[in-house]
Protein backbone atom coordinates (compact mmCIF):
# COMPACT_ATOMS: atom_id res chain seq x y z
CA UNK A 1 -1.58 -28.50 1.35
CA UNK A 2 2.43 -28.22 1.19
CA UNK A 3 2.43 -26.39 -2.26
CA UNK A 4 -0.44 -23.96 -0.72
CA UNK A 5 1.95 -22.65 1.74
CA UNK A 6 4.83 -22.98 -0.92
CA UNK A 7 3.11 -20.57 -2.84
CA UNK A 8 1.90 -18.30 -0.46
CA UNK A 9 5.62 -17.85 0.93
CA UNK A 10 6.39 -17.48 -2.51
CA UNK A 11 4.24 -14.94 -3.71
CA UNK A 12 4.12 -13.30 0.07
CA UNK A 13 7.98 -12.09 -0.40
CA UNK A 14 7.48 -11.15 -3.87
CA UNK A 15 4.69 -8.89 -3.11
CA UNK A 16 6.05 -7.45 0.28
CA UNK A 17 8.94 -6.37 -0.79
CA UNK A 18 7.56 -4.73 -4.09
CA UNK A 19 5.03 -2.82 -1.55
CA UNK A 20 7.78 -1.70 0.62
CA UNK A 21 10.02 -0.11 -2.24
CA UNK A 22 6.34 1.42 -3.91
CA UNK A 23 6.33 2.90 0.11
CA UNK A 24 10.14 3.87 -0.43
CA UNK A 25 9.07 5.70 -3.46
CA UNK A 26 6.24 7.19 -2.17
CA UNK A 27 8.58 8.82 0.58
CA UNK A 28 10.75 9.81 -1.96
CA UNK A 29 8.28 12.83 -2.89
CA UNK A 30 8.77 14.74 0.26
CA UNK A 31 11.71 16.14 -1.18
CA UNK A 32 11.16 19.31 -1.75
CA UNK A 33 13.81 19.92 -3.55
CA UNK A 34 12.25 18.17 -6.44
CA UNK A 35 8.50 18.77 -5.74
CA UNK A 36 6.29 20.76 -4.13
CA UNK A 37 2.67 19.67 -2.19
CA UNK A 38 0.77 20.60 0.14
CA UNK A 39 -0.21 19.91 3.76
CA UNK A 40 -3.25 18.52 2.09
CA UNK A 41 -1.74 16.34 -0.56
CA UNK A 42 0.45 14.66 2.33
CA UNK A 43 -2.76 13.54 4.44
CA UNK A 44 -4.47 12.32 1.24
CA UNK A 45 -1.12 9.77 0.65
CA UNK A 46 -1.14 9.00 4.21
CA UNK A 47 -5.28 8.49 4.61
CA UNK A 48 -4.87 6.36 1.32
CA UNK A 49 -2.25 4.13 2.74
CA UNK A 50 -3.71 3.93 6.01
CA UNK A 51 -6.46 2.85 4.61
CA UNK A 52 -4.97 0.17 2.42
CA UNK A 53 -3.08 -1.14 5.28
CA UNK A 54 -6.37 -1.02 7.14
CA UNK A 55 -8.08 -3.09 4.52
CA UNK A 56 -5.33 -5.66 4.09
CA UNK A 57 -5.29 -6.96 7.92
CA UNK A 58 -8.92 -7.11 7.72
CA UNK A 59 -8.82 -9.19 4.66
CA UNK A 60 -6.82 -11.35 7.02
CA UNK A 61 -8.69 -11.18 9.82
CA UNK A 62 -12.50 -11.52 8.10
CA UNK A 63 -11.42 -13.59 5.16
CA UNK A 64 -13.55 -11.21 3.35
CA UNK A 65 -12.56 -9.57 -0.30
CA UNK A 66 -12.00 -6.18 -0.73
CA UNK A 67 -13.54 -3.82 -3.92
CA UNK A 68 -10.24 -2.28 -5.71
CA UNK A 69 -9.55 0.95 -4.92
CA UNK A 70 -7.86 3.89 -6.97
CA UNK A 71 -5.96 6.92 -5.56
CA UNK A 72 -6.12 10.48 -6.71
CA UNK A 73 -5.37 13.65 -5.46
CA UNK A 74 -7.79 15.13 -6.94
CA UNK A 75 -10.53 13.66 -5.44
């Protein structure tokens, strides 16, 4: 049981902090500046993050596996 919870702490910084500078990077594009989007591109990155987030605590929660998902603006 000890080297469960090893791993999971392991593999639980790891992954957080790789989400969290993916986030950062994500942010990074509202520099307009450097790009341009729309009103409507922004809520499609925030629904699709929201969403994600959404999914993860109730993976937690339900113990239940999620399908994969893919994003696109163009959808």
């Amino acid at each position: 049981m000890r080297n469960k919870r090893k791993k999971f702490v392991e593999l639980a910084e790891k992954r957080v902090t790789k989400a969290l500078k993916c986030i950062e990077l994500v942010g990074n594009l509202s520099n307009r500046s450097n790009y341009d989007y729309t009103e409507d591109d922004y809520q499609k990155i925030v629904r699709a993050l929201d969403a994600s987030l959404r999914d993860m605590k109730r993976r937690f929660t339900d113990s239940d596996s999620a399908a994969e998902k893919k994003f696109s603006l163009t959808d």
